[in-house]
Each structure stands twice: as structure tokens, then as C-alpha cells.
C-alpha atoms as a PDB file:
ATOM      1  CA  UNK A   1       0.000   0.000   0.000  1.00  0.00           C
ATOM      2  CA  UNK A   2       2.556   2.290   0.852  1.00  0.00           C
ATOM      3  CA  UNK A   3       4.411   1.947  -3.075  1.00  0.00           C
ATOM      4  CA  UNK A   4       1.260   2.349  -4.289  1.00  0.00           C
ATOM      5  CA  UNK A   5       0.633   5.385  -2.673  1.00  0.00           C
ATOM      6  CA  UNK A   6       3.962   6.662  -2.967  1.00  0.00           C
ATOM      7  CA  UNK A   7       3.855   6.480  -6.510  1.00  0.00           C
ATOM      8  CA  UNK A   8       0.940   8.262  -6.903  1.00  0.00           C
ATOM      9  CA  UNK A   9       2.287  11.177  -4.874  1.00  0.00           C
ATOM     10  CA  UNK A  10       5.381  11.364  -6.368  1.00  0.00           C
ATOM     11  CA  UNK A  11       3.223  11.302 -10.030  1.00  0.00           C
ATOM     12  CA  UNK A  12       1.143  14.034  -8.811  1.00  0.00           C
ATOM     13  CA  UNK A  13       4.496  16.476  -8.021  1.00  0.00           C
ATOM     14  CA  UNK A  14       4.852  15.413  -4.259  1.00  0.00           C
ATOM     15  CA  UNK A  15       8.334  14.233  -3.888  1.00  0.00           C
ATOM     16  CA  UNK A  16       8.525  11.340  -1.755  1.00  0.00           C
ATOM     17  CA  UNK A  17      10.855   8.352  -0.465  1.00  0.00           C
ATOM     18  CA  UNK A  18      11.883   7.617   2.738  1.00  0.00           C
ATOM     19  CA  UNK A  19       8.952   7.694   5.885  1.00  0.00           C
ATOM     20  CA  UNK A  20       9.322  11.376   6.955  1.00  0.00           C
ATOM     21  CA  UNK A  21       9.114  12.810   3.365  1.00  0.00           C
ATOM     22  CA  UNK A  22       6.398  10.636   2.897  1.00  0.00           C
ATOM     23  CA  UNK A  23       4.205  11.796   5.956  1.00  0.00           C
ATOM     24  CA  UNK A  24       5.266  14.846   4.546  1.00  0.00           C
ATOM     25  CA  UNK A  25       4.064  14.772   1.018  1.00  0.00           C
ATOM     26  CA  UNK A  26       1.173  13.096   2.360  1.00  0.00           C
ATOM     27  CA  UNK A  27       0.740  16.352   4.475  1.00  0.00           C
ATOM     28  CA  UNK A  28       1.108  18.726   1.597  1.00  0.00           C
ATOM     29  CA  UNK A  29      -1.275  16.512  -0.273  1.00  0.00           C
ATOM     30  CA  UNK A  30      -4.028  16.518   2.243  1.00  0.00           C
ATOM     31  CA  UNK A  31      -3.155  20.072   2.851  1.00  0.00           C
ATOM     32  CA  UNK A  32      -4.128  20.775  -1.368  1.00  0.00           C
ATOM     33  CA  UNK A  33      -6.902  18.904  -1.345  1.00  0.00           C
ATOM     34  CA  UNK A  34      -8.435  20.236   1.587  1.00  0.00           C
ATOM     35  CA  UNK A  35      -8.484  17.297   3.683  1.00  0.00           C
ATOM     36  CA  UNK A  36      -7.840  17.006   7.969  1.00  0.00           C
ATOM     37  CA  UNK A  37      -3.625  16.545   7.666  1.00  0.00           C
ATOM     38  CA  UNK A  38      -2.348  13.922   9.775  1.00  0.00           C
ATOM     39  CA  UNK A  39       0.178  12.381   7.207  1.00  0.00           C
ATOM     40  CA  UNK A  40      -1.042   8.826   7.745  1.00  0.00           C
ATOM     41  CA  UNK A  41      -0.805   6.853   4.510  1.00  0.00           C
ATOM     42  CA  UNK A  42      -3.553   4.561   5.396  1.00  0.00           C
ATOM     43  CA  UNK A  43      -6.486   7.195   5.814  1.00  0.00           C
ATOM     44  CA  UNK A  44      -9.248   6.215   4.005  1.00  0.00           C
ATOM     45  CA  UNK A  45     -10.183  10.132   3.032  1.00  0.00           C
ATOM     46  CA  UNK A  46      -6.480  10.420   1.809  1.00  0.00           C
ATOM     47  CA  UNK A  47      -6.590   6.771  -0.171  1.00  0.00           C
ATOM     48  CA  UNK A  48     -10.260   8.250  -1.866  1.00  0.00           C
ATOM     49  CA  UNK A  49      -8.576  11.156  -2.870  1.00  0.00           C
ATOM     50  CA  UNK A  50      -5.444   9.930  -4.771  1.00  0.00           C
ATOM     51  CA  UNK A  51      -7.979   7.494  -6.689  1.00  0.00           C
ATOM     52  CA  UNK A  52      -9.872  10.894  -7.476  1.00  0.00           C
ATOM     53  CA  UNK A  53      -6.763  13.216  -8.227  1.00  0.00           C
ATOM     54  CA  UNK A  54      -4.397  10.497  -9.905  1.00  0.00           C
ATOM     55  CA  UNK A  55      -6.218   7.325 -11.241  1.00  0.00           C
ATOM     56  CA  UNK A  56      -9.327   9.346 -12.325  1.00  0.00           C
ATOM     57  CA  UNK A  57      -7.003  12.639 -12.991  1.00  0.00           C
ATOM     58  CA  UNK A  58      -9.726  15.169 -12.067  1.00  0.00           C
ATOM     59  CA  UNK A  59      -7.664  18.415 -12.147  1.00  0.00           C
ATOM     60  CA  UNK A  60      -5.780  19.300  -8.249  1.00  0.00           C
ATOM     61  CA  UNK A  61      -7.428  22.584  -6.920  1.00  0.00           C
ATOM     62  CA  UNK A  62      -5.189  25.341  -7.021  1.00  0.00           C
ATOM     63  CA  UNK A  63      -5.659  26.266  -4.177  1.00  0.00           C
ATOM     64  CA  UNK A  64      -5.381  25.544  -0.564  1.00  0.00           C
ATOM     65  CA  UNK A  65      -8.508  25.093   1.299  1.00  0.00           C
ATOM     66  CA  UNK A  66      -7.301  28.074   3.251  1.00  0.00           C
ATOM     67  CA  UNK A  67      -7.953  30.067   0.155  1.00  0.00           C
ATOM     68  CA  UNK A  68      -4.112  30.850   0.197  1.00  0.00           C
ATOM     69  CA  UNK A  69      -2.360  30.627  -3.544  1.00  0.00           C
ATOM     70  CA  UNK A  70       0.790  27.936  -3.852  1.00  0.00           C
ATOM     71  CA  UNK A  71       3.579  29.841  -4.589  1.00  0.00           C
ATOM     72  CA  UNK A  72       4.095  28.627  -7.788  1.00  0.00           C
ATOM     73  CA  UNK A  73       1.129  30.283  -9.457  1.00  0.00           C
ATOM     74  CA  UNK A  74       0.842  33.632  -9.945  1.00  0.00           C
ATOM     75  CA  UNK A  75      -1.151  36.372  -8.114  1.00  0.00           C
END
């Protein structure tokens, strides 16, 4: 499960490898999509959400849930 999901991260720009860069892309992933971020690679919310973002490659929102821009798009 955890390739899997690794893979799909690291397809969808969030660099991942070792266990704390994966929590952490799984953070920054939850964090984009606009789901609760506890970096767990198992949550069911996250695992629905890669199937919608990467397997059924609806578009990622481009923007935070906070409303805040990423900083690589422009004002």
C-alpha cells in the first residue's frame, strides 16, 4: 500500500521516499486537497482522494482550502 501510494504522490508532483518525506508529502497533499492533515498513509479520506486526483485525474485545486495561492502560481 505504501508503493502504491507513494507512486501516486510522487506522479502528482509530491516528492517522496523515505517515511518522513512521505508523511510529509502526504501532508502537503491533504493540505491541497483540503483534507484534515495527519500524514497517515492509510487514511481512508487520503486513499479516496489519490484514486480521485491520480487514477481518475480530475484536475488538483489550485488552491489551498485556506484560500491561500501555492507559490508557484501567480497572483
Amino acid at each position: 500500500m505504501r508503493r502504491g501510494v507513494q507512486g501516486r504522490l510522487g506522479n502528482l508532483g509530491f516528492a517522496c521516499g523515505d517515511e518522513e518525506s512521505t508523511r510529509a508529502a502526504v501532508a502537503a497533499f491533504q493540505r491541497r486537497v483540503g483534507l484534515p492533515v495527519n500524514g497517515d498513509v492509510q487514511d481512508p479520506q487520503l486513499l479516496a482522494a489519490l484514486r480521485r486526483y491520480h487514477d481518475e485525474r480530475e484536475p488538483l485545486p489550485t488552491q489551498a482550502a485556506s484560500g491561500r495561492f501555492f507559490r508557484d502560481e501567480p497572483l
